[in-house]
PDB file of N, CA and C in Angstrom:
ATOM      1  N   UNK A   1      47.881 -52.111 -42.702  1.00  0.00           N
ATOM      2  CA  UNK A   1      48.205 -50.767 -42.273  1.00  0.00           C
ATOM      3  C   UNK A   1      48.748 -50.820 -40.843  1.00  0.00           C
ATOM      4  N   UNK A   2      49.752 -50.621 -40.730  1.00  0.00           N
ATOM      5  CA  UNK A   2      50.396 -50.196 -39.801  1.00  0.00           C
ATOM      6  C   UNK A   2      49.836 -49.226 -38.302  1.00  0.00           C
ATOM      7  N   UNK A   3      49.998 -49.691 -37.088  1.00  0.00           N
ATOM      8  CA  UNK A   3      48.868 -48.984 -36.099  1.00  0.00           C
ATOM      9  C   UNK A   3      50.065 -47.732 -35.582  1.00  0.00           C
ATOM     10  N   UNK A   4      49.553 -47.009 -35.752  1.00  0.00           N
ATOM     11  CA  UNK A   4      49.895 -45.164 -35.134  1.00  0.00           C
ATOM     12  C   UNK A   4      50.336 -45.658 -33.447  1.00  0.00           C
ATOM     13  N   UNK A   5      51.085 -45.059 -32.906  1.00  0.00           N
ATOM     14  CA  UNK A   5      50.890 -45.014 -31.471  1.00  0.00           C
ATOM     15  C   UNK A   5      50.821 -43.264 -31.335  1.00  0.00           C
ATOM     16  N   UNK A   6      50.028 -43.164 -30.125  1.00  0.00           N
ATOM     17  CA  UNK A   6      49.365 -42.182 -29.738  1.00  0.00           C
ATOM     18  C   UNK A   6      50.165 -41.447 -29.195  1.00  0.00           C
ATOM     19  N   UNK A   7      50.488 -39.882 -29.333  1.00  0.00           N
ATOM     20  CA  UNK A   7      51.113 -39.007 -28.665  1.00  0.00           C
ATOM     21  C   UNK A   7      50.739 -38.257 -28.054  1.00  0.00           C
ATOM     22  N   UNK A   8      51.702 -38.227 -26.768  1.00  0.00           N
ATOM     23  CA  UNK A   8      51.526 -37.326 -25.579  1.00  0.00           C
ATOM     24  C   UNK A   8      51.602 -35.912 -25.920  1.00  0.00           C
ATOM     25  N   UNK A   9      50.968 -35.014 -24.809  1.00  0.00           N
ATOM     26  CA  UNK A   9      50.708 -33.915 -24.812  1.00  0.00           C
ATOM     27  C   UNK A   9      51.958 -33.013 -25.665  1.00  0.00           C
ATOM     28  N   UNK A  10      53.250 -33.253 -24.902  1.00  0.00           N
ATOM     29  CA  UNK A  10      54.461 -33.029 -25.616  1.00  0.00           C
ATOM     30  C   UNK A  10      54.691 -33.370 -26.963  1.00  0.00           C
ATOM     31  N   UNK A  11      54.073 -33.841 -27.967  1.00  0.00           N
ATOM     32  CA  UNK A  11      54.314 -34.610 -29.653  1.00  0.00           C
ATOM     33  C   UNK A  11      54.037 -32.917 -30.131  1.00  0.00           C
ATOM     34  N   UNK A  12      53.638 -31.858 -29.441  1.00  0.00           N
ATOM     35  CA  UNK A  12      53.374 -30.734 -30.409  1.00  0.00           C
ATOM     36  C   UNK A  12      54.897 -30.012 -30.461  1.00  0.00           C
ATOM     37  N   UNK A  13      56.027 -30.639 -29.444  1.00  0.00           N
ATOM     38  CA  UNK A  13      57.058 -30.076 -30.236  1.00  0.00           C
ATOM     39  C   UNK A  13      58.153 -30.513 -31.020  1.00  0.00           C
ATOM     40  N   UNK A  14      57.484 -32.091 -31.870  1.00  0.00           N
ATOM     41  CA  UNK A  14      57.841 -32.447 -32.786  1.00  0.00           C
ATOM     42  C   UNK A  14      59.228 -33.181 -32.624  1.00  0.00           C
ATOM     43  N   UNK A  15      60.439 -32.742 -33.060  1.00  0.00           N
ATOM     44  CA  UNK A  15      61.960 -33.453 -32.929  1.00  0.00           C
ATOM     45  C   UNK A  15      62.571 -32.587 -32.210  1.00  0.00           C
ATOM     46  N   UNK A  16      61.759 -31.133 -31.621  1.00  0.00           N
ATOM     47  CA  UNK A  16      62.678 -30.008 -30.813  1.00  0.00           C
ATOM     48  C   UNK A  16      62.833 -30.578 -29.525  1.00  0.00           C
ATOM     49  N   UNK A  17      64.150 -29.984 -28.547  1.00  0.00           N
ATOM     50  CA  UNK A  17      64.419 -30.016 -27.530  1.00  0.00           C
ATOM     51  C   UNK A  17      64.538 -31.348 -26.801  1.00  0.00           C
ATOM     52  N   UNK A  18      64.801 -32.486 -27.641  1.00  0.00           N
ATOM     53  CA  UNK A  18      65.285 -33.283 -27.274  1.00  0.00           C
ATOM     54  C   UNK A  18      64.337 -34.424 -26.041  1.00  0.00           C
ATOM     55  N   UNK A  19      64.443 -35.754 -26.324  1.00  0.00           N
ATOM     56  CA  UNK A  19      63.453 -36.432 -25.552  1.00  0.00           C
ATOM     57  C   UNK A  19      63.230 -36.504 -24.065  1.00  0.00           C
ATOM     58  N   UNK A  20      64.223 -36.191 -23.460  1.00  0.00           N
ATOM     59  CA  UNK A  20      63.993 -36.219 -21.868  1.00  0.00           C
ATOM     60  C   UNK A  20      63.298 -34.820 -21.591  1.00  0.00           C
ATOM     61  N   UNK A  21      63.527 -33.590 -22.114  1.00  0.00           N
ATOM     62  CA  UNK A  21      62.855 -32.640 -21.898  1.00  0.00           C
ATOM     63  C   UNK A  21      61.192 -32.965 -21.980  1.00  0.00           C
ATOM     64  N   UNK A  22      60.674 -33.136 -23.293  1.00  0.00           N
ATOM     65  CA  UNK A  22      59.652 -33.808 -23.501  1.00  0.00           C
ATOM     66  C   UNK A  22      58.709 -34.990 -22.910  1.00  0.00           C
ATOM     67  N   UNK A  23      59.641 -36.130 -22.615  1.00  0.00           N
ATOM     68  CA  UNK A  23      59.097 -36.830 -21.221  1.00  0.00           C
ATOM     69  C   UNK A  23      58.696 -36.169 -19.889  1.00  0.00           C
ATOM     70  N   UNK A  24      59.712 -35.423 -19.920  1.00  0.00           N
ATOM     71  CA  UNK A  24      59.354 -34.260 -18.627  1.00  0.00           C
ATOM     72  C   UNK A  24      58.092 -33.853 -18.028  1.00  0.00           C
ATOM     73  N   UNK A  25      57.952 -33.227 -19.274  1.00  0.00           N
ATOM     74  CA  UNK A  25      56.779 -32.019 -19.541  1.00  0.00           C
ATOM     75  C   UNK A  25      55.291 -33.002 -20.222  1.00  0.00           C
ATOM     76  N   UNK A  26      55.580 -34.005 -20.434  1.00  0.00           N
ATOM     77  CA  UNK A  26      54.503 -35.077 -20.825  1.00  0.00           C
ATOM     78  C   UNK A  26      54.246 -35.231 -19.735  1.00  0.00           C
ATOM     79  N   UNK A  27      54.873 -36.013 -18.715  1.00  0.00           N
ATOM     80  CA  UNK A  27      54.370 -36.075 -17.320  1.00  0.00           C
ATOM     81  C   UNK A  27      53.789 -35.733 -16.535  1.00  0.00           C
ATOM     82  N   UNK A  28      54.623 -33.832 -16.535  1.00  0.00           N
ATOM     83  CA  UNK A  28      53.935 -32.911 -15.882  1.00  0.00           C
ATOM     84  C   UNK A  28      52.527 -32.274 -15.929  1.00  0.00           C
ATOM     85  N   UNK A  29      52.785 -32.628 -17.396  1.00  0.00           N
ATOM     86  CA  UNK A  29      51.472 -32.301 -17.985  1.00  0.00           C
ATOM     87  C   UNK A  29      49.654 -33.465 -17.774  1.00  0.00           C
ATOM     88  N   UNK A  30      50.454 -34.263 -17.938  1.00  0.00           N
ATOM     89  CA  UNK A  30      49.444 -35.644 -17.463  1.00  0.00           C
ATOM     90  C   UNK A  30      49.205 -35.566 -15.890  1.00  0.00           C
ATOM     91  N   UNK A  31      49.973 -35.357 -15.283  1.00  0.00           N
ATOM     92  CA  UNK A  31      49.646 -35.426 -13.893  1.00  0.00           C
ATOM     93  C   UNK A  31      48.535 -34.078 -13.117  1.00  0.00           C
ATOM     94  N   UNK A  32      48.757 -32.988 -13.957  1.00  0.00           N
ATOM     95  CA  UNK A  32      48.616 -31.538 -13.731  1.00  0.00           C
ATOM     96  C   UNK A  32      46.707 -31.556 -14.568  1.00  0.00           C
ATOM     97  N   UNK A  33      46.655 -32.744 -15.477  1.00  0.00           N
ATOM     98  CA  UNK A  33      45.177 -32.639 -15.916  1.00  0.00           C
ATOM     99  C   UNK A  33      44.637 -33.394 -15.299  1.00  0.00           C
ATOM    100  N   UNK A  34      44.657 -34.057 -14.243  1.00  0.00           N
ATOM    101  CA  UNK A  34      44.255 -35.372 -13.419  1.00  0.00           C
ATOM    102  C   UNK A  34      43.059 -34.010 -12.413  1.00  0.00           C
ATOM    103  N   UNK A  35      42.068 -35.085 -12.157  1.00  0.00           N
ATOM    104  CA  UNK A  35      41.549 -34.624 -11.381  1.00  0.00           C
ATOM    105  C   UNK A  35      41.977 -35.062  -9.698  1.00  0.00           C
ATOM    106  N   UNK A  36      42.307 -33.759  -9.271  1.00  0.00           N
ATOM    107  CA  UNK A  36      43.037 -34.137  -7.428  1.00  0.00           C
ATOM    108  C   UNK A  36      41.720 -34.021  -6.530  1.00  0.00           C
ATOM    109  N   UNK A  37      41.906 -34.489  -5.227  1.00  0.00           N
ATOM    110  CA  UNK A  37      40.976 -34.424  -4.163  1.00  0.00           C
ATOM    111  C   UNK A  37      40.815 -32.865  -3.325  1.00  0.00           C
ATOM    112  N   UNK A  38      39.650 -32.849  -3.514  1.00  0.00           N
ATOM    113  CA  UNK A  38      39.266 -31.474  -2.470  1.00  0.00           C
ATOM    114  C   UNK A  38      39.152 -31.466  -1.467  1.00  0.00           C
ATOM    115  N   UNK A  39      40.297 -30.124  -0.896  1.00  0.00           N
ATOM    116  CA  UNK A  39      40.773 -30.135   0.603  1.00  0.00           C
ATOM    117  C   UNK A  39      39.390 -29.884   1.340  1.00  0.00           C
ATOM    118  N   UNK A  40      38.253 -29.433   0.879  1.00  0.00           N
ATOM    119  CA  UNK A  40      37.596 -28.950   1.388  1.00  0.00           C
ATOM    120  C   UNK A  40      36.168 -30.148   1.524  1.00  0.00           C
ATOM    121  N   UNK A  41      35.923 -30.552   0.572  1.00  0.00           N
ATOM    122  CA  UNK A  41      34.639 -31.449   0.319  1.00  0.00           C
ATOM    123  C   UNK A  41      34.928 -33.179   0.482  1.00  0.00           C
ATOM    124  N   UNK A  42      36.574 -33.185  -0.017  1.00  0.00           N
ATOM    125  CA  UNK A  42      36.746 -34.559  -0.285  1.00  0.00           C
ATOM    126  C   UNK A  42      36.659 -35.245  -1.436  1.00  0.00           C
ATOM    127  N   UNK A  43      36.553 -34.926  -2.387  1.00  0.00           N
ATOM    128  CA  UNK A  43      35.541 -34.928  -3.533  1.00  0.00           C
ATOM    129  C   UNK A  43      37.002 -34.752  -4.995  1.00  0.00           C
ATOM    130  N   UNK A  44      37.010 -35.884  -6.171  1.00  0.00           N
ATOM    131  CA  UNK A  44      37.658 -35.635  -6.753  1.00  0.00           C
ATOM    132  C   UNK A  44      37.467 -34.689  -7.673  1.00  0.00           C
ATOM    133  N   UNK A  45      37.472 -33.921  -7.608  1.00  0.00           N
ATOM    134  CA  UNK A  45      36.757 -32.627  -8.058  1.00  0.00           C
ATOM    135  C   UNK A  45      37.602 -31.041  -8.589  1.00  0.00           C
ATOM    136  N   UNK A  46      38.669 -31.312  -8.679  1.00  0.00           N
ATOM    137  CA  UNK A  46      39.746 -30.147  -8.287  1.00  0.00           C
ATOM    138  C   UNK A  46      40.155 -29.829  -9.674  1.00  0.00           C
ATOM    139  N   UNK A  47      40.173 -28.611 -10.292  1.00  0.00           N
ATOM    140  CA  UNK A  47      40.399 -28.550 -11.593  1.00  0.00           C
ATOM    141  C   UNK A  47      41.628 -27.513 -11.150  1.00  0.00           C
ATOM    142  N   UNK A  48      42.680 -27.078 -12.230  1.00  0.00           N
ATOM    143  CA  UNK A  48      43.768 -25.951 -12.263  1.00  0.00           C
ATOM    144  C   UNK A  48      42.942 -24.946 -13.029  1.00  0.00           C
ATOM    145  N   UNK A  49      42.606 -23.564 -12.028  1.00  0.00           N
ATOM    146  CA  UNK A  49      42.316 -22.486 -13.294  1.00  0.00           C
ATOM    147  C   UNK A  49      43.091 -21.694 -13.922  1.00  0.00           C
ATOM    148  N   UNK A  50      44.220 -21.300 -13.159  1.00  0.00           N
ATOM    149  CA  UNK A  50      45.435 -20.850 -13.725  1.00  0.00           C
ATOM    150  C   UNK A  50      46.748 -20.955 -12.616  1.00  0.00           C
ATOM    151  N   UNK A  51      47.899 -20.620 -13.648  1.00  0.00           N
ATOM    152  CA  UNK A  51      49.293 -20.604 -12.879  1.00  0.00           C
ATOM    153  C   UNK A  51      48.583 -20.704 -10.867  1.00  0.00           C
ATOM    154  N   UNK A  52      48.903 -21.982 -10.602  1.00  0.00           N
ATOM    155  CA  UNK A  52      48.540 -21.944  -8.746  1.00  0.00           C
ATOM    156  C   UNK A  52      47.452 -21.565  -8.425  1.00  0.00           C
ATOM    157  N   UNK A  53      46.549 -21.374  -8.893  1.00  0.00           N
ATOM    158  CA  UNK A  53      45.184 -21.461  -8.782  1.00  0.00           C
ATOM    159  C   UNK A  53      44.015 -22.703  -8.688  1.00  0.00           C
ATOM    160  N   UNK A  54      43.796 -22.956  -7.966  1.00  0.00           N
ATOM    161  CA  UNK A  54      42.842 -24.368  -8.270  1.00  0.00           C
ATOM    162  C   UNK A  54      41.486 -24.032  -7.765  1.00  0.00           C
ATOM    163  N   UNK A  55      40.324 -25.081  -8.246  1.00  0.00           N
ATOM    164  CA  UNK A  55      39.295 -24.486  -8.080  1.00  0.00           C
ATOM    165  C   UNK A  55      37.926 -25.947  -8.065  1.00  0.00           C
ATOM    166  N   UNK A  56      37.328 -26.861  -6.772  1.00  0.00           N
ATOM    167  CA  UNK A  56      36.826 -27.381  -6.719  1.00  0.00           C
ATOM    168  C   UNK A  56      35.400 -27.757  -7.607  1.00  0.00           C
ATOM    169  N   UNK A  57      35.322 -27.933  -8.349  1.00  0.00           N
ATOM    170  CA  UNK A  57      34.067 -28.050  -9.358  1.00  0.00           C
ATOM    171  C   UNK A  57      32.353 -28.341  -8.529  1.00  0.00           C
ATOM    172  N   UNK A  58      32.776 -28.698  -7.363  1.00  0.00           N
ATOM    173  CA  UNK A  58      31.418 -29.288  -6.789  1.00  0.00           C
ATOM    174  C   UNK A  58      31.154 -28.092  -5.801  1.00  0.00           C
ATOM    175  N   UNK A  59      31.971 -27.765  -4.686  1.00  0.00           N
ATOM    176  CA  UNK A  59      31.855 -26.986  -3.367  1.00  0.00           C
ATOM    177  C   UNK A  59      32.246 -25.702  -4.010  1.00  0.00           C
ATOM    178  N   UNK A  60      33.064 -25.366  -5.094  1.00  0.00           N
ATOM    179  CA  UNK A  60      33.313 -24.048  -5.555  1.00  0.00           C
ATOM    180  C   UNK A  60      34.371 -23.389  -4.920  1.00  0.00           C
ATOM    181  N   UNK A  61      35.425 -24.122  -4.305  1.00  0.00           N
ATOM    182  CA  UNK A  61      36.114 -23.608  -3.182  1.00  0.00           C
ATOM    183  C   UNK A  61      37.541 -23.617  -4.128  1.00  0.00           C
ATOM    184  N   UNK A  62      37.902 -22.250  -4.057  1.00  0.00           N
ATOM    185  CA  UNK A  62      39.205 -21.491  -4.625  1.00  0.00           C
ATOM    186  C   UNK A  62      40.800 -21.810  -3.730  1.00  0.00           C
ATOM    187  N   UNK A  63      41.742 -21.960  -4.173  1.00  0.00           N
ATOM    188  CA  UNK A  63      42.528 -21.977  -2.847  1.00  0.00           C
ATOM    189  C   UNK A  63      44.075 -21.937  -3.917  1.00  0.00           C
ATOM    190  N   UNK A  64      44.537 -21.642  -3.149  1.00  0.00           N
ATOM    191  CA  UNK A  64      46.444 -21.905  -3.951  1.00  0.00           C
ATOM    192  C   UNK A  64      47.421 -23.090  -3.556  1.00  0.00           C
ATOM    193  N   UNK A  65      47.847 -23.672  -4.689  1.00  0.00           N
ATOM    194  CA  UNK A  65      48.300 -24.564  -4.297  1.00  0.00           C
ATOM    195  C   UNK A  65      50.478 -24.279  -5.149  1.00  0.00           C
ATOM    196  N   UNK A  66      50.644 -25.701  -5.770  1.00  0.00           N
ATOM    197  CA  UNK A  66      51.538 -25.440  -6.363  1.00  0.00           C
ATOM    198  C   UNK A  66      51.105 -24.886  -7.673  1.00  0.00           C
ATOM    199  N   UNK A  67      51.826 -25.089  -8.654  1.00  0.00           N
ATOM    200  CA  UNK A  67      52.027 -24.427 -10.328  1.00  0.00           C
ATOM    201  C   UNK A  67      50.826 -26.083 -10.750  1.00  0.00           C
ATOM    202  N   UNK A  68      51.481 -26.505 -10.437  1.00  0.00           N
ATOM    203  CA  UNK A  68      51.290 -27.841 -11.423  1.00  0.00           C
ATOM    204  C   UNK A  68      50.599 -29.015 -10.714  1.00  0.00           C
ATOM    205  N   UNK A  69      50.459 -28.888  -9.633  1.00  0.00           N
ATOM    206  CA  UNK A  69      49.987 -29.549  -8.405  1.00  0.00           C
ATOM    207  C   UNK A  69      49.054 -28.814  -7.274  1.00  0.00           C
ATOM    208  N   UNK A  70      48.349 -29.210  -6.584  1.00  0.00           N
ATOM    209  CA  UNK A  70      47.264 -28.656  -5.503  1.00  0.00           C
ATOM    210  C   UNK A  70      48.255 -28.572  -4.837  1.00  0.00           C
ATOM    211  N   UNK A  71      49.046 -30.104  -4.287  1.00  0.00           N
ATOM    212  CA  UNK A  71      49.676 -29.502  -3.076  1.00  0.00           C
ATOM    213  C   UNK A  71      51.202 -30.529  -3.564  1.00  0.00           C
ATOM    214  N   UNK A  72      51.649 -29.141  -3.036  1.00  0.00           N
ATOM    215  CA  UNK A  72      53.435 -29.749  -3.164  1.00  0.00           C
ATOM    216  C   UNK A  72      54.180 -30.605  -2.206  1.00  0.00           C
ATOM    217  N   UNK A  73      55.203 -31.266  -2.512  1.00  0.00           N
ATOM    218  CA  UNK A  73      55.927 -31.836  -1.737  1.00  0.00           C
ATOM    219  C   UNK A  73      56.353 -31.482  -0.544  1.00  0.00           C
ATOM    220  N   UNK A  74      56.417 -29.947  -0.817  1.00  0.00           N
ATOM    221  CA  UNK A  74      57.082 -29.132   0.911  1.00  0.00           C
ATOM    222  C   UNK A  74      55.381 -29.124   1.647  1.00  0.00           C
ATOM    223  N   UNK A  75      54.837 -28.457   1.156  1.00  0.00           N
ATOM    224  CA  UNK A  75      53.174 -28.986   1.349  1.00  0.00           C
ATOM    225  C   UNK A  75      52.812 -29.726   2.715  1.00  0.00           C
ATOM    226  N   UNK A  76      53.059 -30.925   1.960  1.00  0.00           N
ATOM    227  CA  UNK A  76      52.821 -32.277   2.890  1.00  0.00           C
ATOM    228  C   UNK A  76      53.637 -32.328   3.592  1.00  0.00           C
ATOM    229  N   UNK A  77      55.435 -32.103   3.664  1.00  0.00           N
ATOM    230  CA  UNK A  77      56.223 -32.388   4.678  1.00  0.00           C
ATOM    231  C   UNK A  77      55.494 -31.226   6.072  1.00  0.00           C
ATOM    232  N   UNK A  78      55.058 -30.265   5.832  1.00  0.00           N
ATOM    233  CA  UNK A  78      54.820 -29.088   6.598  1.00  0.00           C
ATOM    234  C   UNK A  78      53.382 -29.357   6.993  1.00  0.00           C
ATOM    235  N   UNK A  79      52.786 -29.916   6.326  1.00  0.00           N
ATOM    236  CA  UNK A  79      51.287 -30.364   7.024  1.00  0.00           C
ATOM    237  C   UNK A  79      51.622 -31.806   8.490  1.00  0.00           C
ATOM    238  N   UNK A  80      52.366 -32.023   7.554  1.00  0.00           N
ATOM    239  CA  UNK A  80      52.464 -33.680   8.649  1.00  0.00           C
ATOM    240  C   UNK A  80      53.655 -32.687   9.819  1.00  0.00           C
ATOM    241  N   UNK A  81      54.333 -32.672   9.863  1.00  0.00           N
ATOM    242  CA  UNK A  81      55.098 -31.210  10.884  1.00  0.00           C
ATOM    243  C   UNK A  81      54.109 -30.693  11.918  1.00  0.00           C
ATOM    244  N   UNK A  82      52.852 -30.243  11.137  1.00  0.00           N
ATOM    245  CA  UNK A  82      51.796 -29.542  12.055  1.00  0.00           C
ATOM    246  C   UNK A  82      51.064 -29.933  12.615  1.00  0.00           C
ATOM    247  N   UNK A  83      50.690 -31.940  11.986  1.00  0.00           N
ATOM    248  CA  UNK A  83      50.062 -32.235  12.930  1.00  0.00           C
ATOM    249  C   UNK A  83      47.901 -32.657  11.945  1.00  0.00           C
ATOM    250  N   UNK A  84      48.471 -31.826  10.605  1.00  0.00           N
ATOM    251  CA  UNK A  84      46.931 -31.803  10.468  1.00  0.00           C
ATOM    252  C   UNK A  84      46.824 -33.386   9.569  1.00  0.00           C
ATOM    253  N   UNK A  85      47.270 -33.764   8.791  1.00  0.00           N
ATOM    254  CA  UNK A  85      47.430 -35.385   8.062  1.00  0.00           C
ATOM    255  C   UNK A  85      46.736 -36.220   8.914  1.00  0.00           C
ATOM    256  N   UNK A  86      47.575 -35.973  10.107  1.00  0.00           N
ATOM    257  CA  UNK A  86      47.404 -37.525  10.907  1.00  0.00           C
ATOM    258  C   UNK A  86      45.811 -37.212  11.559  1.00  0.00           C
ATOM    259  N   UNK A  87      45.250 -36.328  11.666  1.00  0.00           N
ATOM    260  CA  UNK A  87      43.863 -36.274  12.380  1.00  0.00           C
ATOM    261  C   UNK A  87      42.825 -36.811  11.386  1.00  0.00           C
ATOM    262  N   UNK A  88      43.239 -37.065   9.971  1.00  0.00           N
ATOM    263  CA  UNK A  88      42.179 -37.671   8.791  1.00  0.00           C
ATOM    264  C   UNK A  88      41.350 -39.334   9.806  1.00  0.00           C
TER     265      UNK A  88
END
């Protein structure tokens, strides 16, 4: 018997919309269920509760980030700008 390979989050839309779309959104999607670090505790702990919403599981601490991410690319360019990065 022949071994299955396992499909990504994206396999629920079958042969639609073509494979790079789907890689896309597999990605996005894998990266977006990862647990991120809390700005607040430190702590990998950071769940998405909805659209830009995130929400620390341990300290309980609410905050907005990106859609799909805690913190975005402009994010970090604008944190390191201000000065707060480099004081870690």
């Amino acid at each position: 018997m022949a071994v299955s390979k396992k499909s990504s989050s994206a396999g629920r839309f079958g042969a639609r919309y073509g494979r790079k779309i789907r890689v896309k959104v597999s990605n996005i999607e894998a990266q977006m269920k990862q647990k991120h670090k809390c700005p607040q505790c430190g702590r990998k702990s950071v769940k998405r509760i909805s659209t830009a919403i995130w929400q620390c599981t341990k300290c309980e601490t609410t905050f907005a980030g990106g859609t799909y991410l805690p913190d975005t690319p402009v994010g970090k360019v604008s944190q390191k700008a201000s000065g707060k990065v480099g004081s870690e």
